[in-house]
PDB file of N, CA and C in Angstrom:
ATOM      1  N   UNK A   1      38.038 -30.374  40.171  1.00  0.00           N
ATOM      2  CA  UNK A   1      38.779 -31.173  41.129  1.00  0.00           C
ATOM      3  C   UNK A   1      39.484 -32.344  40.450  1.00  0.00           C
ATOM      4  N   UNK A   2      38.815 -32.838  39.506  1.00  0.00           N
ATOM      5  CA  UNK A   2      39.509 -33.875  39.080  1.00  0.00           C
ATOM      6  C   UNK A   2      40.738 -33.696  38.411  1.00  0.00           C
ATOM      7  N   UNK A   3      40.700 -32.396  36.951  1.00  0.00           N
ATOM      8  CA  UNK A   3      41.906 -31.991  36.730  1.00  0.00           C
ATOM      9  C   UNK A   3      42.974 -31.416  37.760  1.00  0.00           C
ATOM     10  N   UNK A   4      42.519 -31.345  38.952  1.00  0.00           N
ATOM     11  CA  UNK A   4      43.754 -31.228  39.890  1.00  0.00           C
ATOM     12  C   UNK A   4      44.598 -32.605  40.226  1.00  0.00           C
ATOM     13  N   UNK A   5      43.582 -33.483  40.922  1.00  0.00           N
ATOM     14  CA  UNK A   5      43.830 -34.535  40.790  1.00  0.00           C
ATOM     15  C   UNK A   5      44.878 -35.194  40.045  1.00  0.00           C
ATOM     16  N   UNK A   6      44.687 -35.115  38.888  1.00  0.00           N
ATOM     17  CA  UNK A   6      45.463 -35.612  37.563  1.00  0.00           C
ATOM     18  C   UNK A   6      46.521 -34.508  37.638  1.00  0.00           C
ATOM     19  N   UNK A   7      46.611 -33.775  38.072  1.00  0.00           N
ATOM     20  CA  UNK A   7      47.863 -33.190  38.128  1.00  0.00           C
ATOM     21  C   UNK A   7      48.994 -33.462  39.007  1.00  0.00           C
ATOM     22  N   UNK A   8      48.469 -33.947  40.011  1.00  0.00           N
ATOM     23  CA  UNK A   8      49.248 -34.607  41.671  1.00  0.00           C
ATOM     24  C   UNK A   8      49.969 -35.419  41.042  1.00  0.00           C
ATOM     25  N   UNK A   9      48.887 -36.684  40.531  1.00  0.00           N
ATOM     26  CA  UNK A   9      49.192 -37.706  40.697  1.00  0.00           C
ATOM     27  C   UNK A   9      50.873 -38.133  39.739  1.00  0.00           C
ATOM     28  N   UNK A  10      51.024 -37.676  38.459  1.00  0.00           N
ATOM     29  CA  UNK A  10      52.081 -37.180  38.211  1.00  0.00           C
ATOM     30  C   UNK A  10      53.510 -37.822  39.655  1.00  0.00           C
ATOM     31  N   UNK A  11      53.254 -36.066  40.071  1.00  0.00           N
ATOM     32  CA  UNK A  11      54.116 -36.418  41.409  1.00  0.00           C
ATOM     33  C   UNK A  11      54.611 -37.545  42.573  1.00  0.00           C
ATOM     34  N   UNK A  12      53.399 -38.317  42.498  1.00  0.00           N
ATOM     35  CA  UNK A  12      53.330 -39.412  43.410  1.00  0.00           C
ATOM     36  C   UNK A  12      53.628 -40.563  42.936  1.00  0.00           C
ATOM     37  N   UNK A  13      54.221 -40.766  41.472  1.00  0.00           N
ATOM     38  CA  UNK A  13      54.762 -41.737  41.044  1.00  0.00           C
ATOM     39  C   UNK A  13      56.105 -41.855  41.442  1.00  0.00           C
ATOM     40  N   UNK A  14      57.159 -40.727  42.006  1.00  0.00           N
ATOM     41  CA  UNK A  14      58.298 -41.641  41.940  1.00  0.00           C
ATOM     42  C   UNK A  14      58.291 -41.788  43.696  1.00  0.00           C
ATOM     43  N   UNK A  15      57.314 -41.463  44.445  1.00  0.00           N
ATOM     44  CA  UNK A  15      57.340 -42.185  45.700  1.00  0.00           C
ATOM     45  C   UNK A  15      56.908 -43.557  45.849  1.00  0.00           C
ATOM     46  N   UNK A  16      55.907 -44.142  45.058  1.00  0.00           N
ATOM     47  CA  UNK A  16      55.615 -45.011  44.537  1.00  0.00           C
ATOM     48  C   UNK A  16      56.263 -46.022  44.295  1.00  0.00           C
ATOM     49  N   UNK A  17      57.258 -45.660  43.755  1.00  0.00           N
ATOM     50  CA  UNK A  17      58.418 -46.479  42.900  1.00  0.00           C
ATOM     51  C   UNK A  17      59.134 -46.586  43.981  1.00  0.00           C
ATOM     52  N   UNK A  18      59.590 -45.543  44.800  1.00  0.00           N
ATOM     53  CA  UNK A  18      60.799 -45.712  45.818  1.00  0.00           C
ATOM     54  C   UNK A  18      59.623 -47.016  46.519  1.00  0.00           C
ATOM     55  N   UNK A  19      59.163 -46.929  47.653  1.00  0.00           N
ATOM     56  CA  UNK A  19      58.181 -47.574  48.471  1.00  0.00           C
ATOM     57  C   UNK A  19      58.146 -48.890  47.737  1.00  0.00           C
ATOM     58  N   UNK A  20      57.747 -49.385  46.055  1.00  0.00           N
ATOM     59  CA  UNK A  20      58.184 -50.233  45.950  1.00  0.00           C
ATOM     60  C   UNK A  20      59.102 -50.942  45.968  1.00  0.00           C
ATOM     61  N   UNK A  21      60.359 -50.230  45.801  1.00  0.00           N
ATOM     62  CA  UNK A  21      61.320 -50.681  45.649  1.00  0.00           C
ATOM     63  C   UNK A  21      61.937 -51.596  47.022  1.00  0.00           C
ATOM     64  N   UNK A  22      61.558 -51.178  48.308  1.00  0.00           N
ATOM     65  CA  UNK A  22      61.668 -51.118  49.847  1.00  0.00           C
ATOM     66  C   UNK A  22      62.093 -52.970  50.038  1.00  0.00           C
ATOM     67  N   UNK A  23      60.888 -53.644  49.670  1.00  0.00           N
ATOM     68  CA  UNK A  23      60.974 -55.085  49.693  1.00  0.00           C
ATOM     69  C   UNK A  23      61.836 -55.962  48.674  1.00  0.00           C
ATOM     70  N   UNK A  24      62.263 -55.037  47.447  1.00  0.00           N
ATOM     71  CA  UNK A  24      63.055 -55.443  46.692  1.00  0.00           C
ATOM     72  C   UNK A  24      64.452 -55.296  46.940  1.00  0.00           C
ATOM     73  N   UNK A  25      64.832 -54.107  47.429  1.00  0.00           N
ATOM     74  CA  UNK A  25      66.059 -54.360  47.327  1.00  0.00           C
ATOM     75  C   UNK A  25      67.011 -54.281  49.210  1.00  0.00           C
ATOM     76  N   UNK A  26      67.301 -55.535  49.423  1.00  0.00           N
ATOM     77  CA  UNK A  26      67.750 -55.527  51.026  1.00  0.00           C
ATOM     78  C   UNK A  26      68.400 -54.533  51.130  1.00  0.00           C
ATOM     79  N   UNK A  27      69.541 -54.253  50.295  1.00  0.00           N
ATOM     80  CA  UNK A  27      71.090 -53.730  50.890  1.00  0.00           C
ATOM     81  C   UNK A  27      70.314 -51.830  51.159  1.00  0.00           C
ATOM     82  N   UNK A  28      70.182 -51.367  52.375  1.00  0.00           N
ATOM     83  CA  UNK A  28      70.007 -50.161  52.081  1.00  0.00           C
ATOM     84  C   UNK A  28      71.114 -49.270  51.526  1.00  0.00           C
ATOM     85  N   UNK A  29      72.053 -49.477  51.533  1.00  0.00           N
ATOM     86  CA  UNK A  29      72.732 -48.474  50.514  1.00  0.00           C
ATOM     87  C   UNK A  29      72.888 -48.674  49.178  1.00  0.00           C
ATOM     88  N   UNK A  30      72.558 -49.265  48.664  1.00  0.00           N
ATOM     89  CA  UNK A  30      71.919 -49.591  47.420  1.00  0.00           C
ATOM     90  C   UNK A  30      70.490 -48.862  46.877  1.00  0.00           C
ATOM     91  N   UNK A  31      69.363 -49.218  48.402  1.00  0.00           N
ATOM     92  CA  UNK A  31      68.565 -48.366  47.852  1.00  0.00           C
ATOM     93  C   UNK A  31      68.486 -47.309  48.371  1.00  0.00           C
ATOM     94  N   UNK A  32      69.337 -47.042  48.851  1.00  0.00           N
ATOM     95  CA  UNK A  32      69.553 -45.680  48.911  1.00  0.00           C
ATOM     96  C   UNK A  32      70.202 -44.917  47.752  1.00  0.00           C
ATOM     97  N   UNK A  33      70.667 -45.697  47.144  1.00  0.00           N
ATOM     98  CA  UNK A  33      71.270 -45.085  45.556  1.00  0.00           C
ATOM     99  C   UNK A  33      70.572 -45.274  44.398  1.00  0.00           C
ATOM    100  N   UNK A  34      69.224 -46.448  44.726  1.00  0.00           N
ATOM    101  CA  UNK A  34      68.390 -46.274  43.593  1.00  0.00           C
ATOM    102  C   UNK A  34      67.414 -45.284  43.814  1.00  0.00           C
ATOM    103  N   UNK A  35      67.279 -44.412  45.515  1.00  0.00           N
ATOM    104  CA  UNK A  35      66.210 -43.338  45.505  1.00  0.00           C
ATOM    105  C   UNK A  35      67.137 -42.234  45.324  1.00  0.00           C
ATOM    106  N   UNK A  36      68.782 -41.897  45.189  1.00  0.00           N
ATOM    107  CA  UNK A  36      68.918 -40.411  44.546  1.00  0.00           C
ATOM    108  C   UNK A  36      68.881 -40.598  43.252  1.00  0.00           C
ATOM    109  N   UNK A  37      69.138 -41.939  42.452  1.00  0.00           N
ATOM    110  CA  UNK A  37      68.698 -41.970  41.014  1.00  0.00           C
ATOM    111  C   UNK A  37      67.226 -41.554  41.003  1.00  0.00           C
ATOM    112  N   UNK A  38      66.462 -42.106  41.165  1.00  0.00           N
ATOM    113  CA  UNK A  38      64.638 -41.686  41.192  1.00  0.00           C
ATOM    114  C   UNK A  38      64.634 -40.293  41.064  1.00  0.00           C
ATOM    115  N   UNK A  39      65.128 -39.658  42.633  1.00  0.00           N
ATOM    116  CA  UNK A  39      64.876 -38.621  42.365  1.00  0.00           C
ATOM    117  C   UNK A  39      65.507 -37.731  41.419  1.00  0.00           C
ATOM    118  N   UNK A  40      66.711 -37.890  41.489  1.00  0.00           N
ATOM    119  CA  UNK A  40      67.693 -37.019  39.977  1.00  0.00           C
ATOM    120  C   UNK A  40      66.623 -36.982  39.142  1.00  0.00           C
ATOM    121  N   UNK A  41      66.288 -37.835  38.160  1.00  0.00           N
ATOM    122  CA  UNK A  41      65.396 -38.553  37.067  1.00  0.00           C
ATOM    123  C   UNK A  41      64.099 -37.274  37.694  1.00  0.00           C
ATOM    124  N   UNK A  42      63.599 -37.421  39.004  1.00  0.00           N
ATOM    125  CA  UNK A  42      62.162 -36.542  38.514  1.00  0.00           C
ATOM    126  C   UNK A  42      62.443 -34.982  38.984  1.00  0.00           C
ATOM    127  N   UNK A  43      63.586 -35.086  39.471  1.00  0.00           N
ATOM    128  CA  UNK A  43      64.263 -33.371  39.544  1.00  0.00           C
ATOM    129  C   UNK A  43      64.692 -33.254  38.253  1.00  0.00           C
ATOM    130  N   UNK A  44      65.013 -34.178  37.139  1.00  0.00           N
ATOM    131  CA  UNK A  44      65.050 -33.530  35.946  1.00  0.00           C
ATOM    132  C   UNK A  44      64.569 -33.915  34.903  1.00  0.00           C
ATOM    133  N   UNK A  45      63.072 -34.236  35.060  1.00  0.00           N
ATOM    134  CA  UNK A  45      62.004 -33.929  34.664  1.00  0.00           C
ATOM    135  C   UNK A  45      61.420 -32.302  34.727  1.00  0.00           C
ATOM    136  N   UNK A  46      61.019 -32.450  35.921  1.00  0.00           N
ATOM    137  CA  UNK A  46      60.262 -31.519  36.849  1.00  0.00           C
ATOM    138  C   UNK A  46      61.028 -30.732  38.052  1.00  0.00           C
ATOM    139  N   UNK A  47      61.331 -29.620  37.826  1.00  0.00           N
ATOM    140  CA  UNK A  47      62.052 -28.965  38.906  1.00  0.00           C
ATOM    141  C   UNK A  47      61.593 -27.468  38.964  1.00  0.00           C
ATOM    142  N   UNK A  48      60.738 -26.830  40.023  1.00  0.00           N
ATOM    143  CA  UNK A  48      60.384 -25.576  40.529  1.00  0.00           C
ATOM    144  C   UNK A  48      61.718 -25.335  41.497  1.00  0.00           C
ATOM    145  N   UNK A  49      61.333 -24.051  41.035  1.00  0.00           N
ATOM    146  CA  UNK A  49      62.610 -23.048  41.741  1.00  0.00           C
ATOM    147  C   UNK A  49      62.272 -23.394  43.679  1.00  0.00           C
ATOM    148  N   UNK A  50      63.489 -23.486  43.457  1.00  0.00           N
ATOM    149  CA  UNK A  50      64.134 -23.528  45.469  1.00  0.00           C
ATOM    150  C   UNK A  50      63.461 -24.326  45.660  1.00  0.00           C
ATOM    151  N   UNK A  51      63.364 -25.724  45.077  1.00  0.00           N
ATOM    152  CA  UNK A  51      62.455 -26.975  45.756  1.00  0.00           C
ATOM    153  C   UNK A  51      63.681 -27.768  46.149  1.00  0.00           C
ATOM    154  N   UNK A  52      65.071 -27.720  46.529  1.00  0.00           N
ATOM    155  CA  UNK A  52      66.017 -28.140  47.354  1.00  0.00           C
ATOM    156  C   UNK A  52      65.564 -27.701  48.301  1.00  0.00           C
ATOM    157  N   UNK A  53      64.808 -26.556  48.919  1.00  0.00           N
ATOM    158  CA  UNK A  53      65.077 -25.743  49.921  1.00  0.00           C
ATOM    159  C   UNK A  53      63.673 -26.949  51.214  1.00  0.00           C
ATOM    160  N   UNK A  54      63.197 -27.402  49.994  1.00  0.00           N
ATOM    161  CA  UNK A  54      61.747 -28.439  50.301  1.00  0.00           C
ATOM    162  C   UNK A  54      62.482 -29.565  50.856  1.00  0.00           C
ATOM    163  N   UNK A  55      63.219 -29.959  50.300  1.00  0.00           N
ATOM    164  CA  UNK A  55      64.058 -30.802  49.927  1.00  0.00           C
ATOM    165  C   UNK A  55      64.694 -31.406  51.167  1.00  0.00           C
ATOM    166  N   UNK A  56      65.872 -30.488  51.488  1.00  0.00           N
ATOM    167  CA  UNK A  56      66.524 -30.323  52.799  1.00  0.00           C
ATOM    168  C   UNK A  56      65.865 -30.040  53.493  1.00  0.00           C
ATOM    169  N   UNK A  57      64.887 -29.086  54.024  1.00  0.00           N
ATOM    170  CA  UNK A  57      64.457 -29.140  54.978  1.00  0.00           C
ATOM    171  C   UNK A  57      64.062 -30.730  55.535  1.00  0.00           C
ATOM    172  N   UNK A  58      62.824 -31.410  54.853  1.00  0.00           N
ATOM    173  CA  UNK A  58      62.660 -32.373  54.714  1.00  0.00           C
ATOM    174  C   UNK A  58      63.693 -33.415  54.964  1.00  0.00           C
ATOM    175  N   UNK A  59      64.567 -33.151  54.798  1.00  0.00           N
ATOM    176  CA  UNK A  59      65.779 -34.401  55.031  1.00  0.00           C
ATOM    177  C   UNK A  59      66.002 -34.290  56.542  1.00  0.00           C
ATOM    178  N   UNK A  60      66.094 -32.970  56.950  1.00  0.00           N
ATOM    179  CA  UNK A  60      67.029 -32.546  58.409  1.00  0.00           C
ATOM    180  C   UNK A  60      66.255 -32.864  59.674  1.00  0.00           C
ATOM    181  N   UNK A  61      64.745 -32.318  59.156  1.00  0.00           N
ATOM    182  CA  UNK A  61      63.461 -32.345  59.988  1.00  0.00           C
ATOM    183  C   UNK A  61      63.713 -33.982  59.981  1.00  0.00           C
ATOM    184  N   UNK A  62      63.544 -34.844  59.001  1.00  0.00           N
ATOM    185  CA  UNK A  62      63.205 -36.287  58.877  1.00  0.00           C
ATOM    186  C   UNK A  62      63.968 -36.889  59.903  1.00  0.00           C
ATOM    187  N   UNK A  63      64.902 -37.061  59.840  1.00  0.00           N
ATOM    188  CA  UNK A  63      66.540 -37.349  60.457  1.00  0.00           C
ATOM    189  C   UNK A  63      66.119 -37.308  62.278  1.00  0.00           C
ATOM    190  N   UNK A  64      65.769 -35.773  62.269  1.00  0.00           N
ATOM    191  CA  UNK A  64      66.111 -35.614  63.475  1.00  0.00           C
ATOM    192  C   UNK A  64      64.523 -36.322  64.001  1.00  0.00           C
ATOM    193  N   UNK A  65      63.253 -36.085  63.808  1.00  0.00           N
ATOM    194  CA  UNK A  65      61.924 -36.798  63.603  1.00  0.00           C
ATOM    195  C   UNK A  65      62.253 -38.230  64.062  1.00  0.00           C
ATOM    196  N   UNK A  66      62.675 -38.933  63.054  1.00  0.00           N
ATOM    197  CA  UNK A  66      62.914 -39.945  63.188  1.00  0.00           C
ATOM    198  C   UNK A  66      63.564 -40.736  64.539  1.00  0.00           C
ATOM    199  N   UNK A  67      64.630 -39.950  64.551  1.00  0.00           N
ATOM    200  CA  UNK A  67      65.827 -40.281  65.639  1.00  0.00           C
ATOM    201  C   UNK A  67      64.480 -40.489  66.922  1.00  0.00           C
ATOM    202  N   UNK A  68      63.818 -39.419  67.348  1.00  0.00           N
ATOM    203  CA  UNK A  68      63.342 -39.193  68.317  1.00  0.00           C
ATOM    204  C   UNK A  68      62.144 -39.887  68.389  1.00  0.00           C
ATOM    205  N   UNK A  69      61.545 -40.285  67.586  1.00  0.00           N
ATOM    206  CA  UNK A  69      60.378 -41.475  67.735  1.00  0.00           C
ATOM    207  C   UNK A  69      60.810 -42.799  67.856  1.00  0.00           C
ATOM    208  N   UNK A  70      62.360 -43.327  67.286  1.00  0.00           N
ATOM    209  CA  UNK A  70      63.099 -44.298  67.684  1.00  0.00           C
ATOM    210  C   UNK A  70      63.379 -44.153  69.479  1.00  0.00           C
ATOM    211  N   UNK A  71      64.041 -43.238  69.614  1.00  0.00           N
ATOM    212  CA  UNK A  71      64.716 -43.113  70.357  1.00  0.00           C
ATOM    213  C   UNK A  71      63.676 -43.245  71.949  1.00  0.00           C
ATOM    214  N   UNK A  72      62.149 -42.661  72.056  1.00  0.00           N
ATOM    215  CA  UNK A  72      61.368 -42.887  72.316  1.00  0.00           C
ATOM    216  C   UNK A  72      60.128 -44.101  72.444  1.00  0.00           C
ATOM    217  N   UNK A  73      60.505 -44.750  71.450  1.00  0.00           N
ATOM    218  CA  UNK A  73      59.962 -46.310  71.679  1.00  0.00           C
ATOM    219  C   UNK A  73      58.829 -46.000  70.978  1.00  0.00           C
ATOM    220  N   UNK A  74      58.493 -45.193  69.828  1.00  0.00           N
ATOM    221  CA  UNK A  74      57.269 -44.858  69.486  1.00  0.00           C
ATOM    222  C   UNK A  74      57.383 -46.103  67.955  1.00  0.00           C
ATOM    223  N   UNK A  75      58.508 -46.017  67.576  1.00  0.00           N
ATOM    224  CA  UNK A  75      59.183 -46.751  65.870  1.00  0.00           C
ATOM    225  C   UNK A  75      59.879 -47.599  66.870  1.00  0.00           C
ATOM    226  N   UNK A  76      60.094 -48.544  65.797  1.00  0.00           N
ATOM    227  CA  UNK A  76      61.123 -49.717  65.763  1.00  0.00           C
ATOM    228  C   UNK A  76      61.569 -49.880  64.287  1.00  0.00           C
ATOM    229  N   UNK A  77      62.506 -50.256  63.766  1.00  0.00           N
ATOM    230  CA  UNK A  77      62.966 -50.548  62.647  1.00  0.00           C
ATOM    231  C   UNK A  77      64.343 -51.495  62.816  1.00  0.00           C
ATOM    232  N   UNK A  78      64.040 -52.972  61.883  1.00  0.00           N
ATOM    233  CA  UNK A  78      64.984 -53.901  62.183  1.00  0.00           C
ATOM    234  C   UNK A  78      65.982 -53.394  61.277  1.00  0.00           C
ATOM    235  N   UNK A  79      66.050 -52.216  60.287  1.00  0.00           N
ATOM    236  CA  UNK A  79      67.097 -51.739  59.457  1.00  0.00           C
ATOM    237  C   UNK A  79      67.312 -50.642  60.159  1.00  0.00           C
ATOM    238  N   UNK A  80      68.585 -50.511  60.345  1.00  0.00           N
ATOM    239  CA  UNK A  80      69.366 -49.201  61.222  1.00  0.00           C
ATOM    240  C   UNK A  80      70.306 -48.979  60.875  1.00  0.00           C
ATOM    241  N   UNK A  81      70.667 -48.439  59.703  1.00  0.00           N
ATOM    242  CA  UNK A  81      71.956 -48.418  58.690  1.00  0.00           C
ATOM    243  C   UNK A  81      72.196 -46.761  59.242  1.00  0.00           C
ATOM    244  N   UNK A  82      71.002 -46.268  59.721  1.00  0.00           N
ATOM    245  CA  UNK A  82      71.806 -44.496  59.932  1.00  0.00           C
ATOM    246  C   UNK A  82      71.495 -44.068  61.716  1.00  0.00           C
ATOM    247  N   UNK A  83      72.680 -43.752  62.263  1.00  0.00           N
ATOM    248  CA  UNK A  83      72.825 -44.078  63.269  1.00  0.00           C
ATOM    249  C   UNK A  83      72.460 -44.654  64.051  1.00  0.00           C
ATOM    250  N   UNK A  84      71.989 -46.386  63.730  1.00  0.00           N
ATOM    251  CA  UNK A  84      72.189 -46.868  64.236  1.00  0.00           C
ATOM    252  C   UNK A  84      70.418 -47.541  64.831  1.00  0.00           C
ATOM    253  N   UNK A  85      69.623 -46.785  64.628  1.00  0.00           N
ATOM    254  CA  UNK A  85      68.353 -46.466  64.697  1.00  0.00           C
ATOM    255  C   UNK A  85      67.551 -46.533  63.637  1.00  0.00           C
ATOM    256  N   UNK A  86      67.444 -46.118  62.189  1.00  0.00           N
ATOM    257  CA  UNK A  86      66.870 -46.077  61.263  1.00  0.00           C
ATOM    258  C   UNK A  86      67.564 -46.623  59.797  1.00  0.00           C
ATOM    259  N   UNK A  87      66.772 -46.931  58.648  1.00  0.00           N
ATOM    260  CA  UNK A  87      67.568 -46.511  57.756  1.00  0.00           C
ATOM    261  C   UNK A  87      68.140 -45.569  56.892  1.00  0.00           C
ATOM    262  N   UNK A  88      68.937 -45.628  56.224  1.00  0.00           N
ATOM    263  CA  UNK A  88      69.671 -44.330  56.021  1.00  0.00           C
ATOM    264  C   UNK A  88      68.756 -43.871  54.723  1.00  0.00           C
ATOM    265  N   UNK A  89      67.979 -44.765  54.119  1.00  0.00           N
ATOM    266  CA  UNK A  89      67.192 -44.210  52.890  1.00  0.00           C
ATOM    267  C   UNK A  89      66.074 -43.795  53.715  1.00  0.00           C
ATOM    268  N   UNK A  90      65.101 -44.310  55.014  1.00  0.00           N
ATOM    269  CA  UNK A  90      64.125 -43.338  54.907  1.00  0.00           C
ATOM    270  C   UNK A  90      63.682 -41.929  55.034  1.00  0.00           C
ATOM    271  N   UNK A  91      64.805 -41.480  55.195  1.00  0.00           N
ATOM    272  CA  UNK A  91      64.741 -39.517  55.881  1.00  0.00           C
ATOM    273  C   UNK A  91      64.991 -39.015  54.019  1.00  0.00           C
ATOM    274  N   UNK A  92      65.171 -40.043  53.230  1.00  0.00           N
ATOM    275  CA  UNK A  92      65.125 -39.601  51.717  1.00  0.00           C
ATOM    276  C   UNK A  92      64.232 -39.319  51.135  1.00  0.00           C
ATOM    277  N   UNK A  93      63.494 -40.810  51.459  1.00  0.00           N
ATOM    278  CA  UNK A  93      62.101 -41.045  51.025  1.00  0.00           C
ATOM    279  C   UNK A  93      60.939 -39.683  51.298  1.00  0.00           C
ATOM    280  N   UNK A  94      61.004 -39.600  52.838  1.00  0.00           N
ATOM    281  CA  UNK A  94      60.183 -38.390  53.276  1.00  0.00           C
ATOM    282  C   UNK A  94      60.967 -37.382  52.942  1.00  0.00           C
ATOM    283  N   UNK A  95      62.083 -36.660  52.673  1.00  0.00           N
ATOM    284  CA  UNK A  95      62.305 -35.769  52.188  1.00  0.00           C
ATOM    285  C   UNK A  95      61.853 -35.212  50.594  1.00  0.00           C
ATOM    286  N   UNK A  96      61.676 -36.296  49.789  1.00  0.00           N
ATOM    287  CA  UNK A  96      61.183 -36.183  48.543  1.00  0.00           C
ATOM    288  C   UNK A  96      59.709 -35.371  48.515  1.00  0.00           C
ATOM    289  N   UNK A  97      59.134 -36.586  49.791  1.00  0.00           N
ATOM    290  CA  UNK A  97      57.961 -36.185  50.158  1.00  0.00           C
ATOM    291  C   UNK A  97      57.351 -35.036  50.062  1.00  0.00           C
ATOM    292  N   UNK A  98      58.259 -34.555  50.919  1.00  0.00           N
ATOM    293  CA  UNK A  98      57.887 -32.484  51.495  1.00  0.00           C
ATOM    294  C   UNK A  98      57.664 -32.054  50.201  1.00  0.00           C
ATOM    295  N   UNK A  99      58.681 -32.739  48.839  1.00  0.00           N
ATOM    296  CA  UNK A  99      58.847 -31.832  47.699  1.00  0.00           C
ATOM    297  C   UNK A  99      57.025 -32.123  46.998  1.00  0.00           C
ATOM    298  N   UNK A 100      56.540 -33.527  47.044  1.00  0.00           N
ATOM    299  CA  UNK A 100      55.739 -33.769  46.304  1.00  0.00           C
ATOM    300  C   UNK A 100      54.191 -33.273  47.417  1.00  0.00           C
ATOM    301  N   UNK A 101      54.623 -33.003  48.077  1.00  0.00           N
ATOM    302  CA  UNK A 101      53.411 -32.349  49.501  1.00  0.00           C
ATOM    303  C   UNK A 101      53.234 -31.047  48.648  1.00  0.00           C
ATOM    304  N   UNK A 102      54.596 -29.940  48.346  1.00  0.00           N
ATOM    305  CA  UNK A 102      54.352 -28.776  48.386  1.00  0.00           C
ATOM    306  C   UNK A 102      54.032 -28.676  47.336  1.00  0.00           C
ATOM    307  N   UNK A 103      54.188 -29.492  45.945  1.00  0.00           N
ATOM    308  CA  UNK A 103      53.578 -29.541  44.632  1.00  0.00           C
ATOM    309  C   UNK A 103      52.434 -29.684  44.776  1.00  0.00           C
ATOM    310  N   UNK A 104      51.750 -30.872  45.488  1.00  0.00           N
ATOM    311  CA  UNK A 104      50.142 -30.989  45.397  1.00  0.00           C
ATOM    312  C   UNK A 104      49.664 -29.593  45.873  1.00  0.00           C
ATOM    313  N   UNK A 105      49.953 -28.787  47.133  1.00  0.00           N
ATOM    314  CA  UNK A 105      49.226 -27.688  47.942  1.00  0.00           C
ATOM    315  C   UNK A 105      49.484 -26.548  46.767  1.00  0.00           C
ATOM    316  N   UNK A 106      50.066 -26.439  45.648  1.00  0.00           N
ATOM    317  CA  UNK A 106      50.457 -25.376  45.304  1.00  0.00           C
ATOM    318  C   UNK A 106      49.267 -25.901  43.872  1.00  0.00           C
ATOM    319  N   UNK A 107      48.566 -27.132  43.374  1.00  0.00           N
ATOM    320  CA  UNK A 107      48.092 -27.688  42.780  1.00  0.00           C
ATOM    321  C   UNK A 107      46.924 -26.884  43.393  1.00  0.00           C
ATOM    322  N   UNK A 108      46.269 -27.482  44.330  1.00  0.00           N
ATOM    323  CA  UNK A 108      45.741 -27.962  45.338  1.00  0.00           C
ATOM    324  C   UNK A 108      45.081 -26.320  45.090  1.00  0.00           C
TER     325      UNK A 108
END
């Protein structure tokens, strides 16, 4: 278990980094351009076949997810750079996600 472990964890560094980054940098489109740098950087590191497919899904699901827990009164977010409701980097963030979810389960 542990060498699995140590294998994840790998993965969970550049969410890490994004999430830190959150309080650092205001302008979301900015960080929204320092999380497709991140990820570029660990998509080319590390890239399994059809993990766009992780990828996008994750983005589309996020997006629309999102919208509807806003839209519902379940979220609030004082940044609403993507329609208006959310920011436009977090449906990124969790999209990465899905990728580093399906790495651990395939670890796992």
């Amino acid at each position: 278990m542990k060498e699995k472990l140590l294998k994840i964890i790998p993965n969970l560094i550049p969410i890490t980094l994004m999430v830190g980054l959150i309080p650092i940098i205001a302008n979301d489109y900015v960080l929204l351009l320092a999380y497709v740098f991140v990820i570029s950087i660990s998509f080319w590191i590390k890239y399994e076949k059809r993990e766009y497919v992780y990828f996008s899904f994750g983005l589309v699901i996020m997006v629309f997810s999102e919208w509807i827990f806003v839209s519902t009164g379940v979220e609030t977010f004082t940044r609403n750079s993507l329609l208006g409701v959310m920011p436009i980097w977090l449906p990124v963030l969790w999209a990465y996600a899905f990728v580093a979810m399906k790495r651990a389960v395939v670890i796992l």
